[in-house]
Protein backbone atom coordinates (compact mmCIF):
# COMPACT_ATOMS: atom_id res chain seq x y z
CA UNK A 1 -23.95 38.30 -19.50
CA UNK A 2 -20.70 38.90 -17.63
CA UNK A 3 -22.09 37.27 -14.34
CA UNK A 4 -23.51 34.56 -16.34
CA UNK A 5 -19.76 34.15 -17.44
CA UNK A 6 -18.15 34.48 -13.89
CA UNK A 7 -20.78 31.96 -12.69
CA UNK A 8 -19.93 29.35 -15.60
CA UNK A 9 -16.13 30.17 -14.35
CA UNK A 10 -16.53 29.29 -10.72
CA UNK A 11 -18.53 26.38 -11.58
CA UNK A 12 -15.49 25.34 -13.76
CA UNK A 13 -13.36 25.52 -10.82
CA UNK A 14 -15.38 23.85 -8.18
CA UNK A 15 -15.78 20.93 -10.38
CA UNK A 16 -12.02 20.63 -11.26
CA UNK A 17 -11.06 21.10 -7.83
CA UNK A 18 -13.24 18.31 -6.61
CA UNK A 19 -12.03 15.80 -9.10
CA UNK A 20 -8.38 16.60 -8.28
CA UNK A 21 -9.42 16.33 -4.38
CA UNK A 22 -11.57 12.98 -5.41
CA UNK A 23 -10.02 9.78 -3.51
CA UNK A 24 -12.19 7.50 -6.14
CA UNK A 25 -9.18 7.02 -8.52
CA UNK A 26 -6.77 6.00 -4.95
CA UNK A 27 -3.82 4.48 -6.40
CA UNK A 28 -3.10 2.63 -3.09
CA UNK A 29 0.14 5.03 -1.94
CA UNK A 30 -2.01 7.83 -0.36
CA UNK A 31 -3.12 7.62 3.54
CA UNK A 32 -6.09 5.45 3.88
CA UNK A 33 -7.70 4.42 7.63
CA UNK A 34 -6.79 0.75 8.85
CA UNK A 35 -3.97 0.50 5.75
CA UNK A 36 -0.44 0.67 5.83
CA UNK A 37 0.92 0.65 2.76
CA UNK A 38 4.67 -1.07 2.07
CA UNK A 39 5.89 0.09 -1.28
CA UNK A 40 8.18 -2.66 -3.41
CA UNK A 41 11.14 -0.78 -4.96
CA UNK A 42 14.15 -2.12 -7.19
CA UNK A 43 16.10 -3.69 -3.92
CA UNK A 44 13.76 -2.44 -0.78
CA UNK A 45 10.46 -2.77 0.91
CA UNK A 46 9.38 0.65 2.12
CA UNK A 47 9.20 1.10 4.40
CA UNK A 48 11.00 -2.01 5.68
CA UNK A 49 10.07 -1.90 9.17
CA UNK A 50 6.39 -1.27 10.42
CA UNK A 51 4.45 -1.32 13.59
CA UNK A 52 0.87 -1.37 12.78
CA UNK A 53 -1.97 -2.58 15.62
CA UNK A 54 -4.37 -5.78 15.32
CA UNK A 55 -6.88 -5.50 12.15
CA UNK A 56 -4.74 -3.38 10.22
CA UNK A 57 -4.39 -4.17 6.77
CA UNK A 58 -0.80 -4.20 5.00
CA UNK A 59 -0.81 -3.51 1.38
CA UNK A 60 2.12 -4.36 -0.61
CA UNK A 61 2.33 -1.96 -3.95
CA UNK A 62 3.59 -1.29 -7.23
CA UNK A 63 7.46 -2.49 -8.40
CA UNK A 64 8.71 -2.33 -11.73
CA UNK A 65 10.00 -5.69 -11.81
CA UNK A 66 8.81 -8.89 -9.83
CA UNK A 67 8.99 -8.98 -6.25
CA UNK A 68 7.92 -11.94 -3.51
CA UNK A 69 5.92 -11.20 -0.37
CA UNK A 70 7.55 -13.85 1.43
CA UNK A 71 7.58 -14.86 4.84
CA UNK A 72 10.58 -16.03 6.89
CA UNK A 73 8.34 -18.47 8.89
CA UNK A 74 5.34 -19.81 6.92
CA UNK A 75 4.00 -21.81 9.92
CA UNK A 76 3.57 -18.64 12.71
CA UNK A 77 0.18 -17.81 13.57
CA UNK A 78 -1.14 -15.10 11.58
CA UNK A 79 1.26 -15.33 8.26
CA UNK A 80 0.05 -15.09 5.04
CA UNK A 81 1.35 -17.87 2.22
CA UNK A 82 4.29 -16.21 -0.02
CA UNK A 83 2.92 -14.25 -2.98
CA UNK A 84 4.93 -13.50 -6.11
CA UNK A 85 3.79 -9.90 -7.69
CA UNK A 86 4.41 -8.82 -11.26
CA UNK A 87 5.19 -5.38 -11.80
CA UNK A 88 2.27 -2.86 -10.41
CA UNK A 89 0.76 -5.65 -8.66
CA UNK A 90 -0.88 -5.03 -5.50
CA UNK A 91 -1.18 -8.00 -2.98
CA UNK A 92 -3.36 -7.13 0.64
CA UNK A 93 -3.01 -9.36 3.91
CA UNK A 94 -5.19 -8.13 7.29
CA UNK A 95 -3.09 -9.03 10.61
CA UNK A 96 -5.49 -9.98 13.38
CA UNK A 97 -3.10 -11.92 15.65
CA UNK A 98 0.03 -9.70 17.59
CA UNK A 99 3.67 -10.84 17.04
CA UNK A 100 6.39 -10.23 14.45
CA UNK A 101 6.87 -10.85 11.10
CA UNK A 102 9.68 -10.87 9.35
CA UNK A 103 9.69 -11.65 5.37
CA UNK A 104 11.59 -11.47 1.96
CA UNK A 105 11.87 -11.53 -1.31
CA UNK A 106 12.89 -14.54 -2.55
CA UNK A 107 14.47 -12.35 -6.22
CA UNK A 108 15.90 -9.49 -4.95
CA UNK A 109 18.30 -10.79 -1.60
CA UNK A 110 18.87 -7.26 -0.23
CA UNK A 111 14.74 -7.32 0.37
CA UNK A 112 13.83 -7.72 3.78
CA UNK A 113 11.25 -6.39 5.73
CA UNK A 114 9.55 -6.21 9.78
CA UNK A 115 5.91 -6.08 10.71
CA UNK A 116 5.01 -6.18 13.89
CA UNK A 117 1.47 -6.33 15.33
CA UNK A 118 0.47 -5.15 18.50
């Protein structure tokens, strides 16, 4: 009885420390291979400056108010078109061709931010 009872309790803990270890419920802010993720806060991209190489996805995350994913040349090579995020949004763009990119938000003034691609 008591090993049947110490087997029962390791199980427990095996299976609760492979849920909490589980990447299935990735809320996009952990480390995840060919993503860099920019996190939208009340007045800042964050980071605001990022060098990332060709194919790397940038993922723009969360805010609790709206934010724009806007960039400061829509016509360069490579851009994406400006995206307005509600709060918690999450908005993706892949950058296959090198150069820099600088963009805004078109609410918050103080919101700037620097990709470049090498």
């Amino acid at each position: 009885m008591r090993g049947s009872l110490l087997r029962a309790g390791v199980l427990v803990l095996a299976a609760c420390v492979g849920l909490a270890c589980s990447d299935d419920d990735d809320d996009g802010t952990g480390p995840e291979p060919g993503v860099q993720v920019i996190q939208l806060q009340a007045q800042a991209f964050s980071p605001a400056t990022v060098t990332i190489d060709v194919g790397t996805t940038v993922r723009w995350s969360g805010g609790t108010v709206a934010h724009t994913v806007t960039p400061d040349d829509p016509d360069q090579p490579g851009v994406w078109q400006a995206e307005a995020m509600d709060p918690g949004e999450v908005f993706e763009h892949t950058f296959n061709t090198p150069g820099t990119y600088e963009y805004h938000c078109d609410l918050h003034a103080p919101m700037t931010g620097t990709i470049t691609v090498q």
